[in-house]
PDB file of N, CA and C in Angstrom:
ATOM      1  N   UNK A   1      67.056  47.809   5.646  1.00  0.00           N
ATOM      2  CA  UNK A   1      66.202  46.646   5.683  1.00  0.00           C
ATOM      3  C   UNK A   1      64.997  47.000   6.554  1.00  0.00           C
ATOM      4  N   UNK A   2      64.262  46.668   5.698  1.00  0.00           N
ATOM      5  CA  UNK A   2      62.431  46.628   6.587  1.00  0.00           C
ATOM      6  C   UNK A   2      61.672  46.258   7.659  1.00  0.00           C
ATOM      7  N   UNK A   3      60.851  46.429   8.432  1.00  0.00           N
ATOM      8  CA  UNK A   3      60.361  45.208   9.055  1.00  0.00           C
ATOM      9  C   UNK A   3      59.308  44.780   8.222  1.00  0.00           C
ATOM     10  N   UNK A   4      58.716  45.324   7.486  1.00  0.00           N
ATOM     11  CA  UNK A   4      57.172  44.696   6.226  1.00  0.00           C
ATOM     12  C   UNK A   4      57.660  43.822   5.503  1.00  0.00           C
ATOM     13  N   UNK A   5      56.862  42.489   6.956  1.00  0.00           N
ATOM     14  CA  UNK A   5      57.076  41.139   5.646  1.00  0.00           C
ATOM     15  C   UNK A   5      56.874  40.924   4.598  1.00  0.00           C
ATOM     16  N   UNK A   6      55.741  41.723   4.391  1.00  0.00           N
ATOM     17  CA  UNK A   6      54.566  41.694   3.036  1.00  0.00           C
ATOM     18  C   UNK A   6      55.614  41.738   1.696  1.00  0.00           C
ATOM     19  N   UNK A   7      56.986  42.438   2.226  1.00  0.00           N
ATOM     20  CA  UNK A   7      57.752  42.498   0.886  1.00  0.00           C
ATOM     21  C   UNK A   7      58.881  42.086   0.556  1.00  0.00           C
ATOM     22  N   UNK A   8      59.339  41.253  -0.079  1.00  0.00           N
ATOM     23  CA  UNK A   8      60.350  40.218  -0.820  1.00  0.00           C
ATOM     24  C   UNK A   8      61.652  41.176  -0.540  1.00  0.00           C
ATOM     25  N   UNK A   9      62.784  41.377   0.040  1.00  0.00           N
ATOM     26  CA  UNK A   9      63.503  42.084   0.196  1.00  0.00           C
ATOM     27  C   UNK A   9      64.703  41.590  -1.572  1.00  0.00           C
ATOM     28  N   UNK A  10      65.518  42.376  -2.042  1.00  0.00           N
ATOM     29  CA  UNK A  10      66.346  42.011  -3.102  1.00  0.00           C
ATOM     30  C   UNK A  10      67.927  42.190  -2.436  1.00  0.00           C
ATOM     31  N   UNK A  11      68.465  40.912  -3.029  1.00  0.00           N
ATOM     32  CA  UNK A  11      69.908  40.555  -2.766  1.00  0.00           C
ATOM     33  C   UNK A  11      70.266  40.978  -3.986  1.00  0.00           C
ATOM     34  N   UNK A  12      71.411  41.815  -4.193  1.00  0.00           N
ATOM     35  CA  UNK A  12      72.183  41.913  -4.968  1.00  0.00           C
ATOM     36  C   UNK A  12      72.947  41.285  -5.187  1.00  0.00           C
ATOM     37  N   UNK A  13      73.566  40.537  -6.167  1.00  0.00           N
ATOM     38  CA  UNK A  13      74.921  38.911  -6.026  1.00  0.00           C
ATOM     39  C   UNK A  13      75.900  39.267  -6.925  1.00  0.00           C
ATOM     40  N   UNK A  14      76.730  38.579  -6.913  1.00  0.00           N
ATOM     41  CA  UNK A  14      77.903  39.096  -7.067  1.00  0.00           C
ATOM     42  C   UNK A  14      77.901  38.753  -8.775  1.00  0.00           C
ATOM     43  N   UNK A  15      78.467  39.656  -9.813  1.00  0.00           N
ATOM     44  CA  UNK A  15      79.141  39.592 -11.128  1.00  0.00           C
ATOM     45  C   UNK A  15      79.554  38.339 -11.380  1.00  0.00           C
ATOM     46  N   UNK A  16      79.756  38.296 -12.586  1.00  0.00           N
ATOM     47  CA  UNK A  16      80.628  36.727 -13.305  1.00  0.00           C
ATOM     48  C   UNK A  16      81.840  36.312 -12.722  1.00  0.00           C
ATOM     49  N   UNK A  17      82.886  38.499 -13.160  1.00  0.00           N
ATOM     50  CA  UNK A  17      83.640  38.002 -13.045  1.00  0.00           C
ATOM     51  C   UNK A  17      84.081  37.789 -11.711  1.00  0.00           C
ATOM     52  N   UNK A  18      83.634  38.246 -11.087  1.00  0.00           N
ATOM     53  CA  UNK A  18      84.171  37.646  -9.578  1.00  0.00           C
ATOM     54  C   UNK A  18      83.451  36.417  -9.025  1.00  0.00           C
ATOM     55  N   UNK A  19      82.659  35.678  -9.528  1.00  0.00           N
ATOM     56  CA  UNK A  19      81.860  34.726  -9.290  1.00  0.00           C
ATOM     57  C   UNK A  19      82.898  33.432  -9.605  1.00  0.00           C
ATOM     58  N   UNK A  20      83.806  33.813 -10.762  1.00  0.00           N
ATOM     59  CA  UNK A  20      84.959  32.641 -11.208  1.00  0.00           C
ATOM     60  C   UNK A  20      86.030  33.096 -10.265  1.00  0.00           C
ATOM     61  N   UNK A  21      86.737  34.135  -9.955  1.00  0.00           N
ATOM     62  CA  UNK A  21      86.950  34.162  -8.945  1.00  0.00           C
ATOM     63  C   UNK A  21      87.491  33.174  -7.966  1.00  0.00           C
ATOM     64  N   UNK A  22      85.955  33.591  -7.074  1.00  0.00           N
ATOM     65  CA  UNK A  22      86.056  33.223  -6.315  1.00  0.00           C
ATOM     66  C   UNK A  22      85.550  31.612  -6.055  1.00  0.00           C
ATOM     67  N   UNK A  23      85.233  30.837  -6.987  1.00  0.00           N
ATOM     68  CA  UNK A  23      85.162  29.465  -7.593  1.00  0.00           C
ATOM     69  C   UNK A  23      86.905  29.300  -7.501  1.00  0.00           C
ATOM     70  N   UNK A  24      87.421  29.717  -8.303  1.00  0.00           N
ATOM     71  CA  UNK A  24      89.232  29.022  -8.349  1.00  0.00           C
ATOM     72  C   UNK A  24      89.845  29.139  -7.074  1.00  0.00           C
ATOM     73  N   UNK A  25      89.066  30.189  -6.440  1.00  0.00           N
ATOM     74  CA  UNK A  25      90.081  30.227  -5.492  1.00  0.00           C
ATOM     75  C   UNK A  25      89.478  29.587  -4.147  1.00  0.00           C
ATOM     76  N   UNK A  26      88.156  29.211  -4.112  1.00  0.00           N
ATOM     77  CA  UNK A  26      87.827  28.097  -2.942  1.00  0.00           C
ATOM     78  C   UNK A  26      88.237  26.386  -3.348  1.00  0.00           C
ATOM     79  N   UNK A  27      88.658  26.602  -4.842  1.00  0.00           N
ATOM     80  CA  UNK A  27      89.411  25.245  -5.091  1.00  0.00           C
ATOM     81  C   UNK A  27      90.977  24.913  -4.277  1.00  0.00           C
ATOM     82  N   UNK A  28      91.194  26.173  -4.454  1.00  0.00           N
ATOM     83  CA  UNK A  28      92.623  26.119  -3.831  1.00  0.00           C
ATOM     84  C   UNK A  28      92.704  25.586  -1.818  1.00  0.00           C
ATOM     85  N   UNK A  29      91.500  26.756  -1.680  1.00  0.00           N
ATOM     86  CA  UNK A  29      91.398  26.268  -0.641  1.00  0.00           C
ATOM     87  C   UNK A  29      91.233  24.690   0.047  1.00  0.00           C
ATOM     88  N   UNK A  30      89.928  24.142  -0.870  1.00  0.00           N
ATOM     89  CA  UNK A  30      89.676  23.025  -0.778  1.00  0.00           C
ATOM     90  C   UNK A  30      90.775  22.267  -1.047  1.00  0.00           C
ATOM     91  N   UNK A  31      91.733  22.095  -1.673  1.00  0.00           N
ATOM     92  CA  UNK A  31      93.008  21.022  -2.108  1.00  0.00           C
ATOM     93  C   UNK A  31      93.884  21.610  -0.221  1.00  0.00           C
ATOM     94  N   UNK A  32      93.945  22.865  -0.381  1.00  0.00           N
ATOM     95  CA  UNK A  32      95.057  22.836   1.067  1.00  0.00           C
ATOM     96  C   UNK A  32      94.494  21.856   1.955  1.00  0.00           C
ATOM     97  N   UNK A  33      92.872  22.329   2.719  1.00  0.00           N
ATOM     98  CA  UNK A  33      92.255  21.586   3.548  1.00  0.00           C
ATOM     99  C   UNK A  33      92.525  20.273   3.685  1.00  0.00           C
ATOM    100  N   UNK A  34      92.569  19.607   2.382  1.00  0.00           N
ATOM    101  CA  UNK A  34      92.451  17.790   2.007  1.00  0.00           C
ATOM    102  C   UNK A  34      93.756  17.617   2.695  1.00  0.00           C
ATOM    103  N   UNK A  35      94.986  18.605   1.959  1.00  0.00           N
ATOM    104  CA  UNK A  35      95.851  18.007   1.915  1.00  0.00           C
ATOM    105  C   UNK A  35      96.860  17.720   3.366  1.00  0.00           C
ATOM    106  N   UNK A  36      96.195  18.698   4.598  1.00  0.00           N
ATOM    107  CA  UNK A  36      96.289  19.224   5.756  1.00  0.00           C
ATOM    108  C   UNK A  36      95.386  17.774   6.941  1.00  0.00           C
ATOM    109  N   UNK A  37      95.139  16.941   5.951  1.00  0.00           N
ATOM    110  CA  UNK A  37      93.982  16.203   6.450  1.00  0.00           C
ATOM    111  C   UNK A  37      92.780  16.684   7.043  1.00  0.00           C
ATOM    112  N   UNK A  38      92.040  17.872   7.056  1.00  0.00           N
ATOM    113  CA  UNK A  38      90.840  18.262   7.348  1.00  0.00           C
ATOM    114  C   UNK A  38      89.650  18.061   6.192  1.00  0.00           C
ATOM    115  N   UNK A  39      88.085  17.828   6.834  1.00  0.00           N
ATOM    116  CA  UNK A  39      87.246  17.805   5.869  1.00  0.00           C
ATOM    117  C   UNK A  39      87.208  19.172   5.415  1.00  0.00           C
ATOM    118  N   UNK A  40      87.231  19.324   3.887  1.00  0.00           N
ATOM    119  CA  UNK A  40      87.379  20.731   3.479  1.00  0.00           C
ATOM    120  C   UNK A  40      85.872  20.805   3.944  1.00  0.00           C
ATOM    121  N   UNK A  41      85.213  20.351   3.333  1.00  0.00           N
ATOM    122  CA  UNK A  41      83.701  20.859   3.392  1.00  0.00           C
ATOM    123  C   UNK A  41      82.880  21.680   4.851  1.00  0.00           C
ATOM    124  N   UNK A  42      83.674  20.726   6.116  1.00  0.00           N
ATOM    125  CA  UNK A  42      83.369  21.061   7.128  1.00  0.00           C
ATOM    126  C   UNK A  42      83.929  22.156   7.600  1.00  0.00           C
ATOM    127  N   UNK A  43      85.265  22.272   7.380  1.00  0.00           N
ATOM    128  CA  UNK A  43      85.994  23.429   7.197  1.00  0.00           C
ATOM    129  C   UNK A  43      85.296  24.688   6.694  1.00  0.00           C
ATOM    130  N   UNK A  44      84.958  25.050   5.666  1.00  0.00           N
ATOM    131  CA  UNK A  44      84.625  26.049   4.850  1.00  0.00           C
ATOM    132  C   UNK A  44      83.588  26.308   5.606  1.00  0.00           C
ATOM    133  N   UNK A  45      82.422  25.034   5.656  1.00  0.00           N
ATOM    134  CA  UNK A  45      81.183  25.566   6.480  1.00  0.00           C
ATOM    135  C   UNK A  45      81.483  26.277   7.807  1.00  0.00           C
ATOM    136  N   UNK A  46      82.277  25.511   8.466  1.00  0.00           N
ATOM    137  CA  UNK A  46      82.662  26.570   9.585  1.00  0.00           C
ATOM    138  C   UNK A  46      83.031  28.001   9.719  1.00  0.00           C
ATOM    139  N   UNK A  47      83.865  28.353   8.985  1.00  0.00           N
ATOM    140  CA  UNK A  47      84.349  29.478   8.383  1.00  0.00           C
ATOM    141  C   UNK A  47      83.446  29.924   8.458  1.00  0.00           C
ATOM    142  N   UNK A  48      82.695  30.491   6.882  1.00  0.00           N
ATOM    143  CA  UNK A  48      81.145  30.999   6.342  1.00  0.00           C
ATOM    144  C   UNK A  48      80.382  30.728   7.526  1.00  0.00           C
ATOM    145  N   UNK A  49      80.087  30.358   8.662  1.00  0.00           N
ATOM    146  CA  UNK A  49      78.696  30.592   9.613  1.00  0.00           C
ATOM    147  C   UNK A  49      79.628  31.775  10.909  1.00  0.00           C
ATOM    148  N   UNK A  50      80.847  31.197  10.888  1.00  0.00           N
ATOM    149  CA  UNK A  50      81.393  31.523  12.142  1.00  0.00           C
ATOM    150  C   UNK A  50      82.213  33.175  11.678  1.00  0.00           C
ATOM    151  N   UNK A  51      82.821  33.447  10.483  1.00  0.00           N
ATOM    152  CA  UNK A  51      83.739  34.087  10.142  1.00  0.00           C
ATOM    153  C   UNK A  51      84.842  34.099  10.763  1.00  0.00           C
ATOM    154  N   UNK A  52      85.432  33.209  11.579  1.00  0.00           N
ATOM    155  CA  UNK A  52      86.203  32.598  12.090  1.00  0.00           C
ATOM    156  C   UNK A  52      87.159  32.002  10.903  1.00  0.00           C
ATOM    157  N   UNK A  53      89.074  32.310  10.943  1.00  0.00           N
ATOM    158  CA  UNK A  53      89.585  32.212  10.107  1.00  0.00           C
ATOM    159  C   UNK A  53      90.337  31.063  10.477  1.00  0.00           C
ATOM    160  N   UNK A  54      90.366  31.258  11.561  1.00  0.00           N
ATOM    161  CA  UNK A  54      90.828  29.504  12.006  1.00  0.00           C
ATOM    162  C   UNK A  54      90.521  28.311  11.501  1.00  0.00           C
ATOM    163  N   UNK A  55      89.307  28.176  11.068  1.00  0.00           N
ATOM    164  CA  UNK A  55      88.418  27.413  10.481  1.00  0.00           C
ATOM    165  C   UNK A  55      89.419  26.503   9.174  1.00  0.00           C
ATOM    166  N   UNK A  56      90.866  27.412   8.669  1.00  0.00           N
ATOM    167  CA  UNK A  56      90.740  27.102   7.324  1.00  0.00           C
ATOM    168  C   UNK A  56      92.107  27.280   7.599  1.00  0.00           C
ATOM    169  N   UNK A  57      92.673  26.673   7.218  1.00  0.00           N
ATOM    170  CA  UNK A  57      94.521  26.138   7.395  1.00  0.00           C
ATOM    171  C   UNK A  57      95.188  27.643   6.601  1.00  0.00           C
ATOM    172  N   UNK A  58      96.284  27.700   7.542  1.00  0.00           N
ATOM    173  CA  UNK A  58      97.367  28.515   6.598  1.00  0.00           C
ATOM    174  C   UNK A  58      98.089  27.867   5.724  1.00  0.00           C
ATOM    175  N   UNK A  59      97.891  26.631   5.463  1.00  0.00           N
ATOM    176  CA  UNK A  59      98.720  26.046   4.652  1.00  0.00           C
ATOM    177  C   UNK A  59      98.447  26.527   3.333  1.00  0.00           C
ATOM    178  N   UNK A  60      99.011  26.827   2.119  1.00  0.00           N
ATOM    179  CA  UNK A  60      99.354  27.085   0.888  1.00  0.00           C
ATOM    180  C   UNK A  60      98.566  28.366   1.082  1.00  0.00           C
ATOM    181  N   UNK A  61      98.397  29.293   1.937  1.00  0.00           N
ATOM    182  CA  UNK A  61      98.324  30.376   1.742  1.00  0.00           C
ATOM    183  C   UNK A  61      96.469  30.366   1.808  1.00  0.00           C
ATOM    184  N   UNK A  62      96.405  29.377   2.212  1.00  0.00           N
ATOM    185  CA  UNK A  62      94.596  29.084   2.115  1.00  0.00           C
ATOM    186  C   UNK A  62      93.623  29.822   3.025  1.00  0.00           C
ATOM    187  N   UNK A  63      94.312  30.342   4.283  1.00  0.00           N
ATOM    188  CA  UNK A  63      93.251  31.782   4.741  1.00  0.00           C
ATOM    189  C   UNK A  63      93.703  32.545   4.362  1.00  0.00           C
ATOM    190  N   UNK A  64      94.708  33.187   3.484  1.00  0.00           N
ATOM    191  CA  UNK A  64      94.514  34.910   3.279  1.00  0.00           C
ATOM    192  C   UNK A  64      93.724  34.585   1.862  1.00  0.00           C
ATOM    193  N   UNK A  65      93.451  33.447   1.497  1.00  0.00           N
ATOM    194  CA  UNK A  65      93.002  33.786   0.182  1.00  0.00           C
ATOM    195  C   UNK A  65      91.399  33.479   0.374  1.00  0.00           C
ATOM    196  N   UNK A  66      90.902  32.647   1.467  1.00  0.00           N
ATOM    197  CA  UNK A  66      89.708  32.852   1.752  1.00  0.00           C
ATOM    198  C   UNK A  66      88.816  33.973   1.809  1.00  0.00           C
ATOM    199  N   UNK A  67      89.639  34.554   3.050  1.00  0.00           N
ATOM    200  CA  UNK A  67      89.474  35.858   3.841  1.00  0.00           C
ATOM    201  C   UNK A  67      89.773  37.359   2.508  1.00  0.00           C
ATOM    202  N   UNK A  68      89.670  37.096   1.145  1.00  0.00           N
ATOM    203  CA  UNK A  68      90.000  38.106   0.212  1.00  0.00           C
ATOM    204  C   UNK A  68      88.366  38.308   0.213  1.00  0.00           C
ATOM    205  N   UNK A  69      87.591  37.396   0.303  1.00  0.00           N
ATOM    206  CA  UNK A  69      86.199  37.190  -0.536  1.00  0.00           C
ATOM    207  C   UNK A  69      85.207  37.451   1.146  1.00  0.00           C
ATOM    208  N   UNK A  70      84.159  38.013   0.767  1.00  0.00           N
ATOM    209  CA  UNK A  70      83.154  37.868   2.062  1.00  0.00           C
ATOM    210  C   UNK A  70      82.274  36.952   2.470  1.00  0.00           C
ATOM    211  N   UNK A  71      81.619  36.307   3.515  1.00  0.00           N
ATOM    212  CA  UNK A  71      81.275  35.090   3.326  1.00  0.00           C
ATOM    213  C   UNK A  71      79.625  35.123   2.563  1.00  0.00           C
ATOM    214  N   UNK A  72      79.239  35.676   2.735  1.00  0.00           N
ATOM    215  CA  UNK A  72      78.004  36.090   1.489  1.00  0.00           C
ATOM    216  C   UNK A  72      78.191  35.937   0.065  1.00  0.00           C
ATOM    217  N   UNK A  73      79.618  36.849  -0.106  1.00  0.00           N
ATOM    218  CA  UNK A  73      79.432  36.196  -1.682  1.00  0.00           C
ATOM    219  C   UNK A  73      80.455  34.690  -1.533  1.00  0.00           C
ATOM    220  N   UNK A  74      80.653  34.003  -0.732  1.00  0.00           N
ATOM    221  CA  UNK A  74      81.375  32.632  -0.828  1.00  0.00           C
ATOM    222  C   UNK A  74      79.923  31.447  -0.805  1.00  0.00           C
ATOM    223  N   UNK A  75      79.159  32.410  -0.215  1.00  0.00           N
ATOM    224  CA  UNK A  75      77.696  31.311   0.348  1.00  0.00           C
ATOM    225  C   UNK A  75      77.472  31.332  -1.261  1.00  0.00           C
ATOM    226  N   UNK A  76      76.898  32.557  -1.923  1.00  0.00           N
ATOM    227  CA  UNK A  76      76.294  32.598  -3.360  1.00  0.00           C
ATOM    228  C   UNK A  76      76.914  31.595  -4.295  1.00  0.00           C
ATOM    229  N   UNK A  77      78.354  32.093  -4.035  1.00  0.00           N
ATOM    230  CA  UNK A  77      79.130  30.778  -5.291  1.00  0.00           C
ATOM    231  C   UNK A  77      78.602  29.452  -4.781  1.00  0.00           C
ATOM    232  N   UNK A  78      78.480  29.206  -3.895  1.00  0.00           N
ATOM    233  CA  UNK A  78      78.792  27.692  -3.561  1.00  0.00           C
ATOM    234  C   UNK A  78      76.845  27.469  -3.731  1.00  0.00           C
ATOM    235  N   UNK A  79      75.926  28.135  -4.115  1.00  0.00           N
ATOM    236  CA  UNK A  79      74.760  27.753  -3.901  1.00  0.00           C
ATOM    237  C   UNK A  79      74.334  28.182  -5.253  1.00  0.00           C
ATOM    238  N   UNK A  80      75.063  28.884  -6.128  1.00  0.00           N
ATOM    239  CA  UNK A  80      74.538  29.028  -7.799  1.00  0.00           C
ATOM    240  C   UNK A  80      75.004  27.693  -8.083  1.00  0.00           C
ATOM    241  N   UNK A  81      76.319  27.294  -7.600  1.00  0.00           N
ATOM    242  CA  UNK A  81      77.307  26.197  -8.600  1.00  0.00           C
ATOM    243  C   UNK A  81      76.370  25.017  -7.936  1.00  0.00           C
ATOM    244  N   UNK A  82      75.516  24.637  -6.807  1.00  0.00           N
ATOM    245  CA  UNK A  82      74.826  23.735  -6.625  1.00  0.00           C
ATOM    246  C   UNK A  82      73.667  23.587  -7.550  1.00  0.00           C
ATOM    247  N   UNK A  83      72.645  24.604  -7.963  1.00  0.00           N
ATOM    248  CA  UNK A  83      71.546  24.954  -8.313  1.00  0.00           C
ATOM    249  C   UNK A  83      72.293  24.421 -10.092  1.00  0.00           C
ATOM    250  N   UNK A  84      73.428  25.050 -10.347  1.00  0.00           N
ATOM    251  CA  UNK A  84      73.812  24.777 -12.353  1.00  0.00           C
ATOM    252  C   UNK A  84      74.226  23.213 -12.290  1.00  0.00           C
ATOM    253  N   UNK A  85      74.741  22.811 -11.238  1.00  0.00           N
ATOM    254  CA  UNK A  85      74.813  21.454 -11.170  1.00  0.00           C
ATOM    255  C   UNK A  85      74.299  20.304 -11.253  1.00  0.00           C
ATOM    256  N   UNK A  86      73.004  20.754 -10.508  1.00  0.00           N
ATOM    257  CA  UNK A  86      71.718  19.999 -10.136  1.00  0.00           C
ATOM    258  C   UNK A  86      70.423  20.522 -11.541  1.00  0.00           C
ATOM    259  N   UNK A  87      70.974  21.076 -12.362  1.00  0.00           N
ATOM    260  CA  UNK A  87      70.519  22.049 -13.484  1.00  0.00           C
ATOM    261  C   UNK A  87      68.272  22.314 -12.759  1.00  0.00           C
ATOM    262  N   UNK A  88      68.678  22.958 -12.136  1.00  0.00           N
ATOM    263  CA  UNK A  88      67.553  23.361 -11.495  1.00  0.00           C
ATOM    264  C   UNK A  88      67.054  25.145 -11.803  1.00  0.00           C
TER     265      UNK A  88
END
């Protein structure tokens, strides 16, 4: 990585198939969270800024299956599936 602002740096993002992935499997997560009584949402965000695994219940197996995926490509899923949502 550069210091010349002058130039648009390129992210490489992650494939399809791991893009579904890792979509099914932050569902899973999200149902443990609920079901644990935590806000999933706040949860996850914590996680993804902190990489902190605490963040995200062991219940149904919901941090080792977090912690499979990196939080970069967890940010991408969760910000394509906003963008196809919002059909932008």
């Amino acid at each position: 990585m550069g210091n010349n602002i002058s130039h648009t740096q390129k992210f490489s993002g992650i494939d399809k198939n791991k893009s579904s992935k890792i979509r099914n499997e932050l569902e899973k997560v999200y149902k443990a969270l609920a079901e644990k009584g935590y806000n999933p949402v706040s949860q996850i965000v914590g996680y993804i800024l902190s990489g902190d695994p605490t963040y995200v219940t062991a219940h149904a197996n919901a941090r080792n299956i977090i912690s499979k995926f990196e939080n970069d490509e967890i940010l991408e899923e969760l910000v394509n599936f906003y963008f196809k949502e919002n059909k932008i």
